[in-house]
PDB file of N, CA and C in Angstrom:
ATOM      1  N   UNK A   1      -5.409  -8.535   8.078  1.00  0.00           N
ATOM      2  CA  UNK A   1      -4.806  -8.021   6.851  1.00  0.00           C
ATOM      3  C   UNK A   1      -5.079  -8.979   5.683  1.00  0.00           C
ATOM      4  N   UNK A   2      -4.762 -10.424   6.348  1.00  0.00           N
ATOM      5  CA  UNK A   2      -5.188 -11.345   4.641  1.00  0.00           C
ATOM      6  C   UNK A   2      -6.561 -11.463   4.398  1.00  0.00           C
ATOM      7  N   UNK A   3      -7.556 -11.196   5.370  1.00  0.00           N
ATOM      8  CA  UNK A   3      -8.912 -10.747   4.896  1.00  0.00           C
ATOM      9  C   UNK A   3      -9.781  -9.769   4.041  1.00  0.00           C
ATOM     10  N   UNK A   4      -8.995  -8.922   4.369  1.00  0.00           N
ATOM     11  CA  UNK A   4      -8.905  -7.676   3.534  1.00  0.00           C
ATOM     12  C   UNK A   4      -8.299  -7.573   2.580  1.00  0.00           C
ATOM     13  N   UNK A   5      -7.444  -8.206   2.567  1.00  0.00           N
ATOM     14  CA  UNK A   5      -6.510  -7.974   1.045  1.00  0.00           C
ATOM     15  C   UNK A   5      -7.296  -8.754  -0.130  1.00  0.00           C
ATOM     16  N   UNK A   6      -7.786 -10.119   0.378  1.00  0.00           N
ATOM     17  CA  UNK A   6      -9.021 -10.808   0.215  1.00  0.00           C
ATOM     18  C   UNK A   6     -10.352 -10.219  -0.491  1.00  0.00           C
ATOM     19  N   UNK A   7     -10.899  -9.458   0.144  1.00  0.00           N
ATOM     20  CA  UNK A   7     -12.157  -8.742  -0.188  1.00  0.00           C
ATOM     21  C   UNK A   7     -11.940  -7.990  -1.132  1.00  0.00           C
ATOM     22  N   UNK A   8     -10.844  -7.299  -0.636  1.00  0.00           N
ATOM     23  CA  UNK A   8     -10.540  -6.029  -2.199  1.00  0.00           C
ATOM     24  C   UNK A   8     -10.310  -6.645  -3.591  1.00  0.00           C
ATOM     25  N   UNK A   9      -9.166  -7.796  -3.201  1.00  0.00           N
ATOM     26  CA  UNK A   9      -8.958  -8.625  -4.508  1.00  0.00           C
ATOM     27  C   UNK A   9     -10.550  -9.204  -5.249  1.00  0.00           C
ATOM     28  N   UNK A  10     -11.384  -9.278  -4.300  1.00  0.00           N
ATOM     29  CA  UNK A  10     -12.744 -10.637  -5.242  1.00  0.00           C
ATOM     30  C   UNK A  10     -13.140  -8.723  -5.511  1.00  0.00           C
ATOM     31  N   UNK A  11     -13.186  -7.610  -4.761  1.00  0.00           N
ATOM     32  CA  UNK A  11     -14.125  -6.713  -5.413  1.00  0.00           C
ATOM     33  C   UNK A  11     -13.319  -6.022  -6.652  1.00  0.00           C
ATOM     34  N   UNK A  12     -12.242  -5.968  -6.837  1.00  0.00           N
ATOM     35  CA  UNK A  12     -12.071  -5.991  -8.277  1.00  0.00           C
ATOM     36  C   UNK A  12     -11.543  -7.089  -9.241  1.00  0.00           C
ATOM     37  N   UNK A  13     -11.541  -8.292  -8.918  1.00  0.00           N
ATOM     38  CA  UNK A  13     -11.863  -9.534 -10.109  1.00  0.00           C
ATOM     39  C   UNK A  13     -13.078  -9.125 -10.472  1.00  0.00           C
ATOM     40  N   UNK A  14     -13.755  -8.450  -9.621  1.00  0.00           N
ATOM     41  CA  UNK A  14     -15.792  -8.543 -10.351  1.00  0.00           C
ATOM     42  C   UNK A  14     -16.170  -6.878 -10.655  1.00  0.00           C
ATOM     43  N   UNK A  15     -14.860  -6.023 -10.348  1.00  0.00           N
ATOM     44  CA  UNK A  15     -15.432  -4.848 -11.340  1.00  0.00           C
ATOM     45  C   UNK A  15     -14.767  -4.790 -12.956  1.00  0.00           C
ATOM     46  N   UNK A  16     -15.391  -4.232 -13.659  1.00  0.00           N
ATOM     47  CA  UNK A  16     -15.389  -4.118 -15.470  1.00  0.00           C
ATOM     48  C   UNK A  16     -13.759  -4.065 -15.912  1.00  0.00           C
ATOM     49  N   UNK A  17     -12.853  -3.178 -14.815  1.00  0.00           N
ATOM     50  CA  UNK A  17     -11.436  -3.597 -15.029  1.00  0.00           C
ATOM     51  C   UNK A  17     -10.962  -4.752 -15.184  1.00  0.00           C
ATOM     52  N   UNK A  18     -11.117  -4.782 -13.662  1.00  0.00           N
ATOM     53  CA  UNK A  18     -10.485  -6.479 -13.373  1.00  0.00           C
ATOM     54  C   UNK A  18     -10.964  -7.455 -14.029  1.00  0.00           C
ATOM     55  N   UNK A  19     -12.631  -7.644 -14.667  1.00  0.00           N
ATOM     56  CA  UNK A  19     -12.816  -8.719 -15.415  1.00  0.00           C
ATOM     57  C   UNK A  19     -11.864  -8.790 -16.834  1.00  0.00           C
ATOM     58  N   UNK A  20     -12.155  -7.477 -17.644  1.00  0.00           N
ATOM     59  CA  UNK A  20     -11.186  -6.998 -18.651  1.00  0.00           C
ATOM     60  C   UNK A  20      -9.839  -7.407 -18.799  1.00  0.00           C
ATOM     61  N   UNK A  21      -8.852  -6.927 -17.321  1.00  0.00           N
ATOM     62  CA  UNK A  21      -8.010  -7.510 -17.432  1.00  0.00           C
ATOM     63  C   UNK A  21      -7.609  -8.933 -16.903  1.00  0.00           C
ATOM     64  N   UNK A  22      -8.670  -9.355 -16.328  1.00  0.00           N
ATOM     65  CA  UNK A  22      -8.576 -11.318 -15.867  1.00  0.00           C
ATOM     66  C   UNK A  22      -8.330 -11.581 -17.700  1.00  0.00           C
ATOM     67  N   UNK A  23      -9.636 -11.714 -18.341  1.00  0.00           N
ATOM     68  CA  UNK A  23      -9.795 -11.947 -19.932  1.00  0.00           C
ATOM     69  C   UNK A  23      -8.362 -11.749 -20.615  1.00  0.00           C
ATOM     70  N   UNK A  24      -7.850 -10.796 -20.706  1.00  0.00           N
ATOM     71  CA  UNK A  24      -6.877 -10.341 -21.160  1.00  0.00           C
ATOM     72  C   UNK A  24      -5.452 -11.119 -20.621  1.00  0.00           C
ATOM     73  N   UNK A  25      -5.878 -12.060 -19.732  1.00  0.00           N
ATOM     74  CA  UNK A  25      -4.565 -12.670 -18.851  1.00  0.00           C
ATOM     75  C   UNK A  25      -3.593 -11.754 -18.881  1.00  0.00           C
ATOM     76  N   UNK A  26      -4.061 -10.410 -18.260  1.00  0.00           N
ATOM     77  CA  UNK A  26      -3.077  -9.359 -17.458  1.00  0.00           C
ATOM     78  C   UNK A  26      -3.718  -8.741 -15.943  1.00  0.00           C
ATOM     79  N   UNK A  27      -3.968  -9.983 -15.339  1.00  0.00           N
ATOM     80  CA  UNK A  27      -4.333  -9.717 -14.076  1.00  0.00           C
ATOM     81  C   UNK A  27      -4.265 -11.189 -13.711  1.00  0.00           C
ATOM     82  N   UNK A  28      -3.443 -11.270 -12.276  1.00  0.00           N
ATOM     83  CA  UNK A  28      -3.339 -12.785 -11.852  1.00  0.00           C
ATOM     84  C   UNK A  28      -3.307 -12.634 -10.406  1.00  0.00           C
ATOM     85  N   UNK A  29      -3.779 -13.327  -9.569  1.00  0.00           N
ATOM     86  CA  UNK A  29      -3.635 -13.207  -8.250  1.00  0.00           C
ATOM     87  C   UNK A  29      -3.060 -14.396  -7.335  1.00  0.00           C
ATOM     88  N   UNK A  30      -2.267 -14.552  -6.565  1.00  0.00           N
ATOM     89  CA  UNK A  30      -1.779 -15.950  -6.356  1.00  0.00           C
ATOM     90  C   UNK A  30      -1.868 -16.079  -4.894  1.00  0.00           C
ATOM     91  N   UNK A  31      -2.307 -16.709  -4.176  1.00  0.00           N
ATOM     92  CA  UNK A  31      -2.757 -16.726  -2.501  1.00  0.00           C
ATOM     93  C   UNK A  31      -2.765 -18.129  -2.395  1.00  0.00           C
ATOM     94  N   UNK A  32      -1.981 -18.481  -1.407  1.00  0.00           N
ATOM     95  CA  UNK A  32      -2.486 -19.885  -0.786  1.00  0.00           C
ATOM     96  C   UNK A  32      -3.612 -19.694  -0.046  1.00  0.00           C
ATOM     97  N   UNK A  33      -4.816 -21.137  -0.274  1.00  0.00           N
ATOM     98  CA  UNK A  33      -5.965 -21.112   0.168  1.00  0.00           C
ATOM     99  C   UNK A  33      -5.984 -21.556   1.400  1.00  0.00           C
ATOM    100  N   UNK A  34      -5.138 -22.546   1.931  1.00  0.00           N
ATOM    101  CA  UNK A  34      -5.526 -22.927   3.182  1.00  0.00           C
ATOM    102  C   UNK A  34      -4.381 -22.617   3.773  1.00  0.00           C
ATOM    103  N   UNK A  35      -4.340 -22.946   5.755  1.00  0.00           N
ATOM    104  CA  UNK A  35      -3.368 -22.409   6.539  1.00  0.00           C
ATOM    105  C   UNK A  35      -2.244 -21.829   6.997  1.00  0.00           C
ATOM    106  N   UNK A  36      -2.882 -21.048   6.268  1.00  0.00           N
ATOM    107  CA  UNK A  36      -1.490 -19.573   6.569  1.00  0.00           C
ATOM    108  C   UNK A  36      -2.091 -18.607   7.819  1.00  0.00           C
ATOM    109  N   UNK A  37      -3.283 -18.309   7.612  1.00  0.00           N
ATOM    110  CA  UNK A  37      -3.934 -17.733   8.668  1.00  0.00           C
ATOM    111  C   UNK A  37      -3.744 -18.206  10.170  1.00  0.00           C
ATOM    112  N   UNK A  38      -3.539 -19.886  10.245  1.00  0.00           N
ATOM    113  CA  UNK A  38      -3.198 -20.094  11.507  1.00  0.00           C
ATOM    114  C   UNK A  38      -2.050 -19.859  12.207  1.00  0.00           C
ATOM    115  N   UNK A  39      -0.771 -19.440  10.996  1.00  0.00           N
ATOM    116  CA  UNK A  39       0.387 -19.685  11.252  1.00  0.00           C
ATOM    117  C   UNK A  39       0.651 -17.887  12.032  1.00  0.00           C
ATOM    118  N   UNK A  40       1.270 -18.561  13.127  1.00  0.00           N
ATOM    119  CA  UNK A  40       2.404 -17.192  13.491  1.00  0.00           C
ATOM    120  C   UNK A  40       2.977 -16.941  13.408  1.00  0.00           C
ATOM    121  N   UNK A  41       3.156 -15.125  12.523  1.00  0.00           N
ATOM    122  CA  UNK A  41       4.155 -14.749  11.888  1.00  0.00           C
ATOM    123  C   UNK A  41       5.659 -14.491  12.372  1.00  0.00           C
ATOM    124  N   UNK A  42       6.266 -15.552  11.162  1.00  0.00           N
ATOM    125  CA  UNK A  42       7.789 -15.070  11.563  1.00  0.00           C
ATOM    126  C   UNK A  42       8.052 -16.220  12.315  1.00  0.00           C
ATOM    127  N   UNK A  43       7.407 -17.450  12.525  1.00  0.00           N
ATOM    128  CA  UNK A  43       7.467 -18.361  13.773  1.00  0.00           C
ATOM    129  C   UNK A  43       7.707 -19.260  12.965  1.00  0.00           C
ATOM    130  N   UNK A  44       6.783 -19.937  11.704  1.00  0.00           N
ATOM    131  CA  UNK A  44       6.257 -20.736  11.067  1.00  0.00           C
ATOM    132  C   UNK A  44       6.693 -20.997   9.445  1.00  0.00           C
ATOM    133  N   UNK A  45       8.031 -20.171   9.345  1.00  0.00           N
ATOM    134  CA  UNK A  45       8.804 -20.068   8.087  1.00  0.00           C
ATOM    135  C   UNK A  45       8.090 -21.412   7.424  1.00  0.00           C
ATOM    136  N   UNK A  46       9.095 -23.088   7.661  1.00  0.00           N
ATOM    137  CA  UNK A  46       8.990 -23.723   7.231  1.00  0.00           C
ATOM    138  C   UNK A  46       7.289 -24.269   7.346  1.00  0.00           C
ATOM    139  N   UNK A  47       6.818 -24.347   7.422  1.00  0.00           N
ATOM    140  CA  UNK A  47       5.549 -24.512   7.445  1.00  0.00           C
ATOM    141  C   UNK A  47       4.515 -23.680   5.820  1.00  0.00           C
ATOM    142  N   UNK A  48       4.966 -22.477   5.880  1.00  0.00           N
ATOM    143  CA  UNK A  48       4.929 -21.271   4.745  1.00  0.00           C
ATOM    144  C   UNK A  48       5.302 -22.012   3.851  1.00  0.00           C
ATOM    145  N   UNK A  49       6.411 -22.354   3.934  1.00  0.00           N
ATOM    146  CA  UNK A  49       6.969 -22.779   2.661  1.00  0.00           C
ATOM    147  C   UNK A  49       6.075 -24.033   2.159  1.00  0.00           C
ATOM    148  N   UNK A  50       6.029 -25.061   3.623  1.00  0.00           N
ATOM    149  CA  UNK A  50       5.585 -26.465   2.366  1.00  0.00           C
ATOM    150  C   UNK A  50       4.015 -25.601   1.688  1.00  0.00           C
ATOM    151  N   UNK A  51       3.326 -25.189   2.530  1.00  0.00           N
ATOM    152  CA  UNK A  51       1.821 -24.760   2.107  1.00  0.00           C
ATOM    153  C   UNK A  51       2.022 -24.124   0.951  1.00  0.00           C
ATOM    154  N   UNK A  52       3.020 -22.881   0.660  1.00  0.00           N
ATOM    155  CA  UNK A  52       2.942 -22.482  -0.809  1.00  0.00           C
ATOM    156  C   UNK A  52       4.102 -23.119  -1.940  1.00  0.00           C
ATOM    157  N   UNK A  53       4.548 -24.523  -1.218  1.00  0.00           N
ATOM    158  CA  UNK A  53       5.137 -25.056  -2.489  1.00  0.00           C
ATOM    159  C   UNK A  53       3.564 -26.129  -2.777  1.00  0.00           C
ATOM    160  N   UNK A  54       3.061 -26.233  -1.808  1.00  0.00           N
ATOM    161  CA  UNK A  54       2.381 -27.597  -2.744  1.00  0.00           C
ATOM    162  C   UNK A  54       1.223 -26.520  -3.617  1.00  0.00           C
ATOM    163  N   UNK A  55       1.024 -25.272  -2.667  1.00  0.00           N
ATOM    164  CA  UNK A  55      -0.214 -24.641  -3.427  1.00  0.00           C
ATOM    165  C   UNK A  55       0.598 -24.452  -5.027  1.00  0.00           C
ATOM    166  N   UNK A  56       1.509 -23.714  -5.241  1.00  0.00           N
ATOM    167  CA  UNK A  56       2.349 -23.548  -6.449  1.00  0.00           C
ATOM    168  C   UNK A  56       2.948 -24.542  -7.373  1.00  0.00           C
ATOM    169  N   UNK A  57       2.799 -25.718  -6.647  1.00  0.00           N
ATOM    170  CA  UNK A  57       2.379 -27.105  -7.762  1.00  0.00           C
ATOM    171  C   UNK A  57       1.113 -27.779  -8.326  1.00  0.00           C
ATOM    172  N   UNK A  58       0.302 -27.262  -7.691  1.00  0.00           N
ATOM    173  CA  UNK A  58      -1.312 -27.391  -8.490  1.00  0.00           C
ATOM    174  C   UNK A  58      -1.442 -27.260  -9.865  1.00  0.00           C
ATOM    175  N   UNK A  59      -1.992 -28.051 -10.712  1.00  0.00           N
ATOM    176  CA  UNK A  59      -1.684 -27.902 -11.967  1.00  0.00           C
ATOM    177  C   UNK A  59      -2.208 -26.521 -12.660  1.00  0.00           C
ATOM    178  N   UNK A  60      -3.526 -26.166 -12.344  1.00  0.00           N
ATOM    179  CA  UNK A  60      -3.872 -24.878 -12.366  1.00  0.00           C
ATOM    180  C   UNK A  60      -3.285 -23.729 -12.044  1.00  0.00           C
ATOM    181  N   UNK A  61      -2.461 -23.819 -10.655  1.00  0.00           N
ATOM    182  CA  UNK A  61      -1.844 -22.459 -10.149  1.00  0.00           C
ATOM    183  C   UNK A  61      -0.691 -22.646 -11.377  1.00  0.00           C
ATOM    184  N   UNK A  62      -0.012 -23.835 -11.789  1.00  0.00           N
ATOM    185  CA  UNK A  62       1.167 -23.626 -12.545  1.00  0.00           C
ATOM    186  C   UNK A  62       1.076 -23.369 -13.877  1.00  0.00           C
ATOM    187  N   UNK A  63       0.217 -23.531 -14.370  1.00  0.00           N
ATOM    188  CA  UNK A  63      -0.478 -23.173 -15.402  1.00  0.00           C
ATOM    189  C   UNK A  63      -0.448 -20.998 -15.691  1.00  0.00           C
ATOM    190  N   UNK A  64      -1.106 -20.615 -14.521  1.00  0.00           N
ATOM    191  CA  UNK A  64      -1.754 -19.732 -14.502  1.00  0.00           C
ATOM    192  C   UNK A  64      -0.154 -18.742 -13.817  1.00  0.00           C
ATOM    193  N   UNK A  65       0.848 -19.260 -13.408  1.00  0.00           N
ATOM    194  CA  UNK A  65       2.390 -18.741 -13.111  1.00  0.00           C
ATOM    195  C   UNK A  65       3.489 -18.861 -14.347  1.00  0.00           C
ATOM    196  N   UNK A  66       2.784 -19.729 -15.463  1.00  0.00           N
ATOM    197  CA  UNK A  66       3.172 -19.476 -16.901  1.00  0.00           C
ATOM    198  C   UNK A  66       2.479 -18.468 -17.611  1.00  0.00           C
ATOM    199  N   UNK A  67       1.522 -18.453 -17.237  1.00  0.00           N
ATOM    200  CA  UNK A  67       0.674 -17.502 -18.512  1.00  0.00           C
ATOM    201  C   UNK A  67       1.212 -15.887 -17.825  1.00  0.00           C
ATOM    202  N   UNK A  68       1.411 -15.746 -16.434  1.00  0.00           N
ATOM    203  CA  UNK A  68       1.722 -14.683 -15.738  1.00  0.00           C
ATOM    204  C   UNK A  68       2.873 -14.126 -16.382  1.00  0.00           C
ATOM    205  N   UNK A  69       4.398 -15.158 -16.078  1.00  0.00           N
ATOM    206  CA  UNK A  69       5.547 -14.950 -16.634  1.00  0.00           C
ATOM    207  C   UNK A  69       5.234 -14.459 -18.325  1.00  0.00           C
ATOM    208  N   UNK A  70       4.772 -15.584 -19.180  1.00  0.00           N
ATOM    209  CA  UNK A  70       4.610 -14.917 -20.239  1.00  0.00           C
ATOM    210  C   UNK A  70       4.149 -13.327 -20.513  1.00  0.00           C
ATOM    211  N   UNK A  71       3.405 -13.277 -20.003  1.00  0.00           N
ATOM    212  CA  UNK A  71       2.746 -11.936 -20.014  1.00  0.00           C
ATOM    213  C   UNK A  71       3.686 -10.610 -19.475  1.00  0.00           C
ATOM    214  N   UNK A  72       4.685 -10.674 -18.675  1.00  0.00           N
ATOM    215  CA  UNK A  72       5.757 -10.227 -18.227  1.00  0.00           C
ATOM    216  C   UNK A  72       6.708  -9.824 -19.083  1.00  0.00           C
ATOM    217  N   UNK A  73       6.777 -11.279 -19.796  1.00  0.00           N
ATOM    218  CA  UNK A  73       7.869 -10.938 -20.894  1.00  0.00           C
ATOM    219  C   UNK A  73       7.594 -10.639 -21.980  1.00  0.00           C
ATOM    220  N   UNK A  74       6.259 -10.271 -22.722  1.00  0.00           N
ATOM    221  CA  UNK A  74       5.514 -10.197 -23.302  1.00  0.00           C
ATOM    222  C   UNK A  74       4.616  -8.502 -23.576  1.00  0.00           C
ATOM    223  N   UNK A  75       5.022  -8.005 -22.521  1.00  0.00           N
ATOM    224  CA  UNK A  75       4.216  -6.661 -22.332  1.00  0.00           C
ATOM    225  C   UNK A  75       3.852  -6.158 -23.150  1.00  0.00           C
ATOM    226  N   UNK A  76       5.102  -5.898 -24.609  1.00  0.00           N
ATOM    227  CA  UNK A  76       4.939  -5.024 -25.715  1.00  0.00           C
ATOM    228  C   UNK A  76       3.885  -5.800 -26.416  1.00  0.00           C
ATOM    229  N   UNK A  77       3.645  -6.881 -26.273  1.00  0.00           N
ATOM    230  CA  UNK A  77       2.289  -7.554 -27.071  1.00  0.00           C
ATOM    231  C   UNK A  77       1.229  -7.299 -26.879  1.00  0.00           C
ATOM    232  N   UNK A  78       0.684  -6.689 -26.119  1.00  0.00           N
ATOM    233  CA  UNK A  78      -0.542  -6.137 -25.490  1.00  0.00           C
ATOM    234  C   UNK A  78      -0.649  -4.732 -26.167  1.00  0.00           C
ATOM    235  N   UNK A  79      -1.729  -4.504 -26.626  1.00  0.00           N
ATOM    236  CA  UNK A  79      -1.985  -2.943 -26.316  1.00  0.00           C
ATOM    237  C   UNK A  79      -3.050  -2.352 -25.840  1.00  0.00           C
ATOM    238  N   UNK A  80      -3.257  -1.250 -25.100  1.00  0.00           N
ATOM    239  CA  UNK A  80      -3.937  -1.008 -23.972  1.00  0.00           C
ATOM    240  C   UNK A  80      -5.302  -0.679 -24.536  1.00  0.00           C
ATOM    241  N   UNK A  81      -6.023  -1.304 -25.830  1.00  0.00           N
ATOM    242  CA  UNK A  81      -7.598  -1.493 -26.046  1.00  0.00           C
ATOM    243  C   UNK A  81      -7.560  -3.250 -25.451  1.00  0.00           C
ATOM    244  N   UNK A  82      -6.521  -4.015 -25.038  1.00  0.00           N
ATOM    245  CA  UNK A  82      -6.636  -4.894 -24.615  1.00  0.00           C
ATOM    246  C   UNK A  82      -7.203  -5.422 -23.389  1.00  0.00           C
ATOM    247  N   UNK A  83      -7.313  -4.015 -22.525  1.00  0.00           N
ATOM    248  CA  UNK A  83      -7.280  -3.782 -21.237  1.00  0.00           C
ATOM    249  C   UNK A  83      -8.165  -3.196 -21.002  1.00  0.00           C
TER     250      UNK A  83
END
């Protein structure tokens, strides 16, 4: 399942939408990169957690979980030639 969810996500970051709306910082995707896949589900809570607290302290991911929120709260600022 996280392989796939995977593939679909990179095949529309790279179709004319998804680039559009990457540009537009109204498209964000947030995945921890490393070992989650090893973990067994439902087994490995704490484990989950440290992997997506340190991934969600990266200066980039936190960066990019501000511009998200903004954009959230922000909606009416957009209008859809933006997109």
């Amino acid at each position: 399942m996280m392989t796939s969810s995977d593939a679909i996500a990179y095949d529309f970051e790279k179709s004319s939408q998804g680039d559009r709306l990457a540009k537009a910082r109204r498209y964000f995707r947030f995945s921890v990169p490393q070992g989650m896949k090893e973990l067994d589900e439902g087994k490995a809570t704490e484990r989950m957690g440290s992997l997506t607290d340190h991934y969600l302290g990266g200066r980039r991911v936190g960066e990019d979980v501000a511009s998200c929120a903004w954009s959230l709260l922000h909606v009416d600022e957009f209008r859809n030639d933006d997109i």
